[in-house]
PDB file of N, CA and C in Angstrom:
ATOM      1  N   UNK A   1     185.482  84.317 191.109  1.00  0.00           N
ATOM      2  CA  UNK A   1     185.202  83.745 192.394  1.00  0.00           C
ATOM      3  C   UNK A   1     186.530  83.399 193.060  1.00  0.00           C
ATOM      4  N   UNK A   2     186.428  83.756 194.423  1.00  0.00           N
ATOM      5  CA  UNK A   2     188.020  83.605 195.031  1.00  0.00           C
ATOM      6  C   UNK A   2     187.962  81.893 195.436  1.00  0.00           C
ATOM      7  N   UNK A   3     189.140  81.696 195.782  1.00  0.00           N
ATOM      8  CA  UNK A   3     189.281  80.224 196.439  1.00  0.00           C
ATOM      9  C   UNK A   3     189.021  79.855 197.324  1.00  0.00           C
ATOM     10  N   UNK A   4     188.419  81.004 198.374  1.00  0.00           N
ATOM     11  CA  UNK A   4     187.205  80.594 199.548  1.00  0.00           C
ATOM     12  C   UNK A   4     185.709  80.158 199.156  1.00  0.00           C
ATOM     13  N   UNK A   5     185.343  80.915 198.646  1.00  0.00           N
ATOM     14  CA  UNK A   5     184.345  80.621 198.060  1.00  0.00           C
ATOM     15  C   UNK A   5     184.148  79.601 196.907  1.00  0.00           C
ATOM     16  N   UNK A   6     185.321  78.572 196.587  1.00  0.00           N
ATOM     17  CA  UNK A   6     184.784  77.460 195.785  1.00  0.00           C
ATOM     18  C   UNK A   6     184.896  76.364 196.975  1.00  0.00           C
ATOM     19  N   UNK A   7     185.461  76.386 197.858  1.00  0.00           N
ATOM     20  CA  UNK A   7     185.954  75.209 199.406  1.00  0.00           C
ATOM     21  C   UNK A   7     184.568  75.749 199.982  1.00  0.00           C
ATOM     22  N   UNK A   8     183.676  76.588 200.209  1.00  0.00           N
ATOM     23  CA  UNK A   8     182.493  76.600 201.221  1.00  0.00           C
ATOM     24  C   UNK A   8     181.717  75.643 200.788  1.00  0.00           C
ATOM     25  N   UNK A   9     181.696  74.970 199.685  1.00  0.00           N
ATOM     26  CA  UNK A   9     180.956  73.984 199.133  1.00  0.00           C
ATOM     27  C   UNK A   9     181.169  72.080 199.193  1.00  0.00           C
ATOM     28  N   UNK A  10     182.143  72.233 199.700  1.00  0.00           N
ATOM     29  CA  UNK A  10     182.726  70.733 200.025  1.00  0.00           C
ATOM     30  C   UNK A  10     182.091  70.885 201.445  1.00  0.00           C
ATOM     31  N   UNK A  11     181.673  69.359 201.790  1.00  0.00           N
ATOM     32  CA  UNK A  11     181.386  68.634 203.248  1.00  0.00           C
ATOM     33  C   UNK A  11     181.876  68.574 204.073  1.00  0.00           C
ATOM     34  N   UNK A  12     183.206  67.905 203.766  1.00  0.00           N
ATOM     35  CA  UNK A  12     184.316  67.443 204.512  1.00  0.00           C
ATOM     36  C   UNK A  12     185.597  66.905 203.812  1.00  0.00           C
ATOM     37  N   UNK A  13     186.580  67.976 203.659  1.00  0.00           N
ATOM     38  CA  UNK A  13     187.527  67.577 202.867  1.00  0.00           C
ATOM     39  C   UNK A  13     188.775  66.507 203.876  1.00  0.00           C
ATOM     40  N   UNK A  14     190.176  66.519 203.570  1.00  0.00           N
ATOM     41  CA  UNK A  14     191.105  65.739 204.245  1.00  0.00           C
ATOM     42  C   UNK A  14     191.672  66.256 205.798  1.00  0.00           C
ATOM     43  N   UNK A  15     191.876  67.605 204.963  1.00  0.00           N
ATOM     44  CA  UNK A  15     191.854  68.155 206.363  1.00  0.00           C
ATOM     45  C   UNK A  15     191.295  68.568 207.855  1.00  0.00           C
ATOM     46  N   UNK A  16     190.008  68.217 207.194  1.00  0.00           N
ATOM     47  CA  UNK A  16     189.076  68.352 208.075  1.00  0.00           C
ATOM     48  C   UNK A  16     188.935  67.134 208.623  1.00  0.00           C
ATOM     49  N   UNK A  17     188.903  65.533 208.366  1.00  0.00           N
ATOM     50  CA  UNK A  17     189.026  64.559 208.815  1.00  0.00           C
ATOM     51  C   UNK A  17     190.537  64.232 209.462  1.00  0.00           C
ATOM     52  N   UNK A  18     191.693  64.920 209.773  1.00  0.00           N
ATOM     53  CA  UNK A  18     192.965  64.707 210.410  1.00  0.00           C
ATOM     54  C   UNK A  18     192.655  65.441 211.298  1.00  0.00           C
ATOM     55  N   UNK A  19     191.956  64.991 212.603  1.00  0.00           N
ATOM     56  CA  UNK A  19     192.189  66.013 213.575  1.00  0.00           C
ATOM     57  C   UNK A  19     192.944  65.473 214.614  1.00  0.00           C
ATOM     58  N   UNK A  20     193.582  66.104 216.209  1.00  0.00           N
ATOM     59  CA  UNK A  20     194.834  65.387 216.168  1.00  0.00           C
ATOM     60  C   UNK A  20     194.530  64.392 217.184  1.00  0.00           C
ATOM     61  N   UNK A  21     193.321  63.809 217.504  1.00  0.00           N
ATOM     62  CA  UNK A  21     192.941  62.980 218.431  1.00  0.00           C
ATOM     63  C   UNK A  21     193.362  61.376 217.083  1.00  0.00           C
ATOM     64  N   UNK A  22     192.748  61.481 215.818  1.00  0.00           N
ATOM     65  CA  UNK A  22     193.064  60.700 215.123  1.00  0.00           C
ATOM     66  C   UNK A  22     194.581  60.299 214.713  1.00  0.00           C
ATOM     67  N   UNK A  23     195.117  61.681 214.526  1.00  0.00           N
ATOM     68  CA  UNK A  23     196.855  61.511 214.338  1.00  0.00           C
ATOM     69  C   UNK A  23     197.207  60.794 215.465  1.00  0.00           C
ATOM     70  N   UNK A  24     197.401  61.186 216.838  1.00  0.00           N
ATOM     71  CA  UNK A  24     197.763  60.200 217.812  1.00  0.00           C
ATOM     72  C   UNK A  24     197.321  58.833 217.952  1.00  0.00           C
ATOM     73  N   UNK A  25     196.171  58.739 217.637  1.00  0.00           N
ATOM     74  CA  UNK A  25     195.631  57.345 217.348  1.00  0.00           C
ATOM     75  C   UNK A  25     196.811  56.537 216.296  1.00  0.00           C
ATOM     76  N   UNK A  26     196.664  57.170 215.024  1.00  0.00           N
ATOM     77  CA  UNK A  26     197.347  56.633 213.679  1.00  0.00           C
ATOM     78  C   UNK A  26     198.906  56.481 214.547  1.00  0.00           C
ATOM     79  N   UNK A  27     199.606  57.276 215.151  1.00  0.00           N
ATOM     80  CA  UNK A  27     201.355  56.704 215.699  1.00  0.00           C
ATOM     81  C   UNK A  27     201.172  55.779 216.762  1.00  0.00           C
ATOM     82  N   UNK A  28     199.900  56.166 217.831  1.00  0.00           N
ATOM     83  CA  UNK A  28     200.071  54.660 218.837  1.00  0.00           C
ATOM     84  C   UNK A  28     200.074  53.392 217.878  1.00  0.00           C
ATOM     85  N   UNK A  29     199.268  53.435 216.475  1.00  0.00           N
ATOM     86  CA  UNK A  29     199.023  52.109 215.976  1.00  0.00           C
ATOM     87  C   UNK A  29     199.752  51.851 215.330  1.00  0.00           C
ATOM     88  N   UNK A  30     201.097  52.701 214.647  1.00  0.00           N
ATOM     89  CA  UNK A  30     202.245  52.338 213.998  1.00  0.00           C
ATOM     90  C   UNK A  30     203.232  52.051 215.177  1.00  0.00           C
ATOM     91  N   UNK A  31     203.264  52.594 216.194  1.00  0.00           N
ATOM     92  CA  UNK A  31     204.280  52.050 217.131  1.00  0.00           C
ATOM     93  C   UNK A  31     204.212  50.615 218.076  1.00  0.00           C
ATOM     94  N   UNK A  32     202.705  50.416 217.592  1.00  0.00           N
ATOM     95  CA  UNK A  32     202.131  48.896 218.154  1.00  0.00           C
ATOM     96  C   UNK A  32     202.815  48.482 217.298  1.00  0.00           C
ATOM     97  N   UNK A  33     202.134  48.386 215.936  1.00  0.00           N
ATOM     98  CA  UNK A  33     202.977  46.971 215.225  1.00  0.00           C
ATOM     99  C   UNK A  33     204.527  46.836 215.253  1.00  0.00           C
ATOM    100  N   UNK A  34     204.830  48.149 215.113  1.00  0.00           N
ATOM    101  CA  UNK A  34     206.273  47.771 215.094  1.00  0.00           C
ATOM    102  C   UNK A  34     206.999  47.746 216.402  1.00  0.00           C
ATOM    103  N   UNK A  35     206.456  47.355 217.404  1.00  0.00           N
ATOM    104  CA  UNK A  35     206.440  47.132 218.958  1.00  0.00           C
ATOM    105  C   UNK A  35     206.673  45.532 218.791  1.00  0.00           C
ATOM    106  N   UNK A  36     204.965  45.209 218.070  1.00  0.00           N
ATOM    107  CA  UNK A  36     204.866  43.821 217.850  1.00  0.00           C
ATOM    108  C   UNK A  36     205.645  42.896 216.882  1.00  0.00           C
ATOM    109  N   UNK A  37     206.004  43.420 215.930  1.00  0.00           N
ATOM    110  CA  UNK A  37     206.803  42.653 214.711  1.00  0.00           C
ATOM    111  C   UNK A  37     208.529  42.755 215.341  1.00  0.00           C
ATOM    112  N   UNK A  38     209.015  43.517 216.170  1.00  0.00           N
ATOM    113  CA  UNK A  38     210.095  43.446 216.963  1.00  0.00           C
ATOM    114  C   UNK A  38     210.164  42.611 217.753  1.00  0.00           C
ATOM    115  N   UNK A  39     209.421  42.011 218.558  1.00  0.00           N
ATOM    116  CA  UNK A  39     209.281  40.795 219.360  1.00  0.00           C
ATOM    117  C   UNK A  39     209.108  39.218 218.399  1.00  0.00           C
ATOM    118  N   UNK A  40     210.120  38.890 218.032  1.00  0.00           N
ATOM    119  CA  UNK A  40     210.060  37.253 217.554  1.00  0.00           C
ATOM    120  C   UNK A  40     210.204  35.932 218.355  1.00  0.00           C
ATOM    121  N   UNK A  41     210.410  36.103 219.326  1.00  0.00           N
ATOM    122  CA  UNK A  41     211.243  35.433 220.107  1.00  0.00           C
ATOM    123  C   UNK A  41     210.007  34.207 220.021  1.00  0.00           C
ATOM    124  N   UNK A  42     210.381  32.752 220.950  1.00  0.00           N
ATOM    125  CA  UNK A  42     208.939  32.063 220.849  1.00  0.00           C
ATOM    126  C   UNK A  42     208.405  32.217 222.640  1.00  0.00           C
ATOM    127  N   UNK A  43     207.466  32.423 222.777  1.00  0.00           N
ATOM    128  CA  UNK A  43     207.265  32.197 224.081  1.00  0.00           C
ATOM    129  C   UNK A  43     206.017  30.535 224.229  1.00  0.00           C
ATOM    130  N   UNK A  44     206.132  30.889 226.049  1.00  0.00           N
ATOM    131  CA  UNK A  44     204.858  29.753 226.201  1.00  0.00           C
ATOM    132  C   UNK A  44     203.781  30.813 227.068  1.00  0.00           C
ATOM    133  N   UNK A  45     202.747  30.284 226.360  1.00  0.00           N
ATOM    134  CA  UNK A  45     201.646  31.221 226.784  1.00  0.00           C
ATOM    135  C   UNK A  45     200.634  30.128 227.432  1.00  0.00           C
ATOM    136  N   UNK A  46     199.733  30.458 228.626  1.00  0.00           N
ATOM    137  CA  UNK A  46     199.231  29.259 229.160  1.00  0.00           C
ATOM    138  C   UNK A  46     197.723  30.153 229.453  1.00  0.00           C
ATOM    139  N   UNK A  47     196.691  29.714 228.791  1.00  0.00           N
ATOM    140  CA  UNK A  47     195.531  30.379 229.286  1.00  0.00           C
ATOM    141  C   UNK A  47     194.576  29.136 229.643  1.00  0.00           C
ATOM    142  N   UNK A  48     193.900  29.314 230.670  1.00  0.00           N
ATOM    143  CA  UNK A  48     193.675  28.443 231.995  1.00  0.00           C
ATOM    144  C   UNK A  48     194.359  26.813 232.221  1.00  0.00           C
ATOM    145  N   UNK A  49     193.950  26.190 231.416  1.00  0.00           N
ATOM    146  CA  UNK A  49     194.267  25.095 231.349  1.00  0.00           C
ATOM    147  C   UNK A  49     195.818  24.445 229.757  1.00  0.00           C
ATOM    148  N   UNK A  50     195.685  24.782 228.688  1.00  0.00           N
ATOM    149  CA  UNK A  50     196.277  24.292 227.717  1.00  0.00           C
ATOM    150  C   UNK A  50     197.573  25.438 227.789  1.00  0.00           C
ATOM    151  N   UNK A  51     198.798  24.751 227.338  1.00  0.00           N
ATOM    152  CA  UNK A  51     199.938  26.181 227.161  1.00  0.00           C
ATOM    153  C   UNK A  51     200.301  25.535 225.919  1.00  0.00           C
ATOM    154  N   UNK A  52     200.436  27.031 225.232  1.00  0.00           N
ATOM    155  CA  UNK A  52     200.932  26.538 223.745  1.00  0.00           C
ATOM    156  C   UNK A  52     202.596  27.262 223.627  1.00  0.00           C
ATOM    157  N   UNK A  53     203.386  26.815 223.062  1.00  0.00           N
ATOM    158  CA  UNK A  53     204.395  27.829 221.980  1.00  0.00           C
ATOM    159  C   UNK A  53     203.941  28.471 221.243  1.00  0.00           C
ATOM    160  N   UNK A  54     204.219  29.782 221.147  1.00  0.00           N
ATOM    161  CA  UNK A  54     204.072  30.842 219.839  1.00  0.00           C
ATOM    162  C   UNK A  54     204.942  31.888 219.626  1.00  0.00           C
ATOM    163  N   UNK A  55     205.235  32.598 218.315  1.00  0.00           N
ATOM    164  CA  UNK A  55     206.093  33.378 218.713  1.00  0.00           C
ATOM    165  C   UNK A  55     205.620  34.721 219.202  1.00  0.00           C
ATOM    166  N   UNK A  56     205.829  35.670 220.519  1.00  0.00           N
ATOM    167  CA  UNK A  56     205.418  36.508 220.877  1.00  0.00           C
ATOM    168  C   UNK A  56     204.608  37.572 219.364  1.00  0.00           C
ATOM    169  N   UNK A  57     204.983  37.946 218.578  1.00  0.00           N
ATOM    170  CA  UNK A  57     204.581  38.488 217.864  1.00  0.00           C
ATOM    171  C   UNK A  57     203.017  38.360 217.658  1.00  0.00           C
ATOM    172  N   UNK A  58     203.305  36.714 217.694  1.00  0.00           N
ATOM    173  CA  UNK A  58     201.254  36.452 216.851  1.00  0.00           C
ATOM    174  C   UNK A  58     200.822  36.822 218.376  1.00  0.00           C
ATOM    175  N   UNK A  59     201.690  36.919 219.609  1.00  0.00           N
ATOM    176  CA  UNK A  59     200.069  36.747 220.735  1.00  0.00           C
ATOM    177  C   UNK A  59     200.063  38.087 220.965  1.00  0.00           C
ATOM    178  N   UNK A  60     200.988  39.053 220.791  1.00  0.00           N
ATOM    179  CA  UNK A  60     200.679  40.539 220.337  1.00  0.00           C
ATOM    180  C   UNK A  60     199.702  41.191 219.464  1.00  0.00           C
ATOM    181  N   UNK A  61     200.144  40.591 218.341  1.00  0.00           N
ATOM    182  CA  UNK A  61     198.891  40.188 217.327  1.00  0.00           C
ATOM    183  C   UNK A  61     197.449  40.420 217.486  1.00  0.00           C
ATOM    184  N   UNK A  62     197.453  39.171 217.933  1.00  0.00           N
ATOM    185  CA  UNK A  62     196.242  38.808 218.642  1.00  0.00           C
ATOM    186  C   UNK A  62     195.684  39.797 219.435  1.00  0.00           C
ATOM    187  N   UNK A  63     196.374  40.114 220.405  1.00  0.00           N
ATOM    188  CA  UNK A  63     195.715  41.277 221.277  1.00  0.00           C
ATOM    189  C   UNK A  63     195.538  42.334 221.123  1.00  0.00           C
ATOM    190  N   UNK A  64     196.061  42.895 219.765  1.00  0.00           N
ATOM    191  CA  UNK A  64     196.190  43.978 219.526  1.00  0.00           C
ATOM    192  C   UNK A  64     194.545  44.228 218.784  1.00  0.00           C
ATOM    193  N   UNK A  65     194.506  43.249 218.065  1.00  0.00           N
ATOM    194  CA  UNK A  65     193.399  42.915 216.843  1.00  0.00           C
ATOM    195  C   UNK A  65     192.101  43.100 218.072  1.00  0.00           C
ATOM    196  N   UNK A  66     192.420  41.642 219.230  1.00  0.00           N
ATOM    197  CA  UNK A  66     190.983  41.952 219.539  1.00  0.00           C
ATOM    198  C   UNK A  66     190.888  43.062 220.780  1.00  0.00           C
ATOM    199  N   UNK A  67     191.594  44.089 221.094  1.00  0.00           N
ATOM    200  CA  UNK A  67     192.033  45.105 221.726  1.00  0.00           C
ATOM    201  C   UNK A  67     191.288  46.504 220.658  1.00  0.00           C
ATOM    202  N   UNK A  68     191.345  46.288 219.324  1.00  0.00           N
ATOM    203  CA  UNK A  68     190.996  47.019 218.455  1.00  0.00           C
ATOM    204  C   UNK A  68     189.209  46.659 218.619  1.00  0.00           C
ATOM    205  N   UNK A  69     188.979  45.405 218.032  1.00  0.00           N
ATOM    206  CA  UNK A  69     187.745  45.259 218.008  1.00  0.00           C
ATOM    207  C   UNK A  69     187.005  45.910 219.011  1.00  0.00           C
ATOM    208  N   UNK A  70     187.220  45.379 220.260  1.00  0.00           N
ATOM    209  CA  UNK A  70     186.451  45.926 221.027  1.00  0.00           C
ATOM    210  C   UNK A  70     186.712  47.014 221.346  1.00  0.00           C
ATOM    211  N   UNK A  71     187.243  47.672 221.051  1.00  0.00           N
ATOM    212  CA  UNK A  71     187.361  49.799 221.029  1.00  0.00           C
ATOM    213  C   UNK A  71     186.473  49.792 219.882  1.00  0.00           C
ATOM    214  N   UNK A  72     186.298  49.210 218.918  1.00  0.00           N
ATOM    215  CA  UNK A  72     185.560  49.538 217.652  1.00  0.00           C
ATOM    216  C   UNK A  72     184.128  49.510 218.123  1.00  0.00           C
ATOM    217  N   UNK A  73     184.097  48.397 218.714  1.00  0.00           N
ATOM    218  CA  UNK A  73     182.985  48.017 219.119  1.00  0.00           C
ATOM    219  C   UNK A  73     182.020  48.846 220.234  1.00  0.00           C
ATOM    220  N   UNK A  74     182.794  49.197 221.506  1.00  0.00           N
ATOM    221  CA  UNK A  74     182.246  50.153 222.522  1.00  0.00           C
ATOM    222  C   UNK A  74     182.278  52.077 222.323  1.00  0.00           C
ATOM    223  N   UNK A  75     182.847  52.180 221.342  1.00  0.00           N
ATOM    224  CA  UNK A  75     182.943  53.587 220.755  1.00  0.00           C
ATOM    225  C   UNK A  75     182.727  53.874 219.395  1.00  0.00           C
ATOM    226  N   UNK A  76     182.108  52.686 219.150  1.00  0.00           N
ATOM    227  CA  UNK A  76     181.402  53.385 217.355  1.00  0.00           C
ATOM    228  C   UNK A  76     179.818  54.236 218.137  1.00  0.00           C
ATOM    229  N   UNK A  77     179.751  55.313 216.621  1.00  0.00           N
ATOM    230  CA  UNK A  77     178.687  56.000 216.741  1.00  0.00           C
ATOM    231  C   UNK A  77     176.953  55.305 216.801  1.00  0.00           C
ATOM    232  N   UNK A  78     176.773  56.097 217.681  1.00  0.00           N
ATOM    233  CA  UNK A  78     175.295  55.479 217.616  1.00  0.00           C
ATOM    234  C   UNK A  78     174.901  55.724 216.610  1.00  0.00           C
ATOM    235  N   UNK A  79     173.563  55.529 215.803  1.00  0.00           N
ATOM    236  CA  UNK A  79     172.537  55.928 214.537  1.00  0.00           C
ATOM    237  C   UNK A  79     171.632  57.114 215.669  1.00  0.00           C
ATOM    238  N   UNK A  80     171.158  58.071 214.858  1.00  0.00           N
ATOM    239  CA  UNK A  80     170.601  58.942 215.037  1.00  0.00           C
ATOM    240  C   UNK A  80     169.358  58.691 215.067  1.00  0.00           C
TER     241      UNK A  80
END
């Protein structure tokens, strides 16, 4: 049996899950953090009423996380 014919039998191997909409995904999200972990500095951040100190990093952080969620959230797959 050739080596095509033992791969027609797998689902979905690695390669088949790297397609390049995901690769670009995977470097925007390595160039976030290290976007974000480059910024230490402390800032003041003021949302409506209270302003806190933080260091830019965590409010990057932060936005990045719930920037993620809700992409997770409005573009996960429906159930069939």
């Amino acid at each position: 049996m050739s080596a095509q014919g033992t791969s027609r039998g797998r689902k979905s191997g690695f390669r088949d899950r790297l397609t390049p909409a995901r690769i670009a995904v995977g470097v925007l999200t390595i160039l976030a953090i290290v976007f974000i972990f480059e910024n230490t500095r402390e800032v003041r951040i003021r949302l409506l009423i209270p302003e806190v100190t933080m260091p830019l990093y965590l409010a990057l952080l932060a936005m990045f996380v719930i920037g993620a969620l809700c992409g997770g959230y409005f573009f996960r797959r429906r159930p069939r």
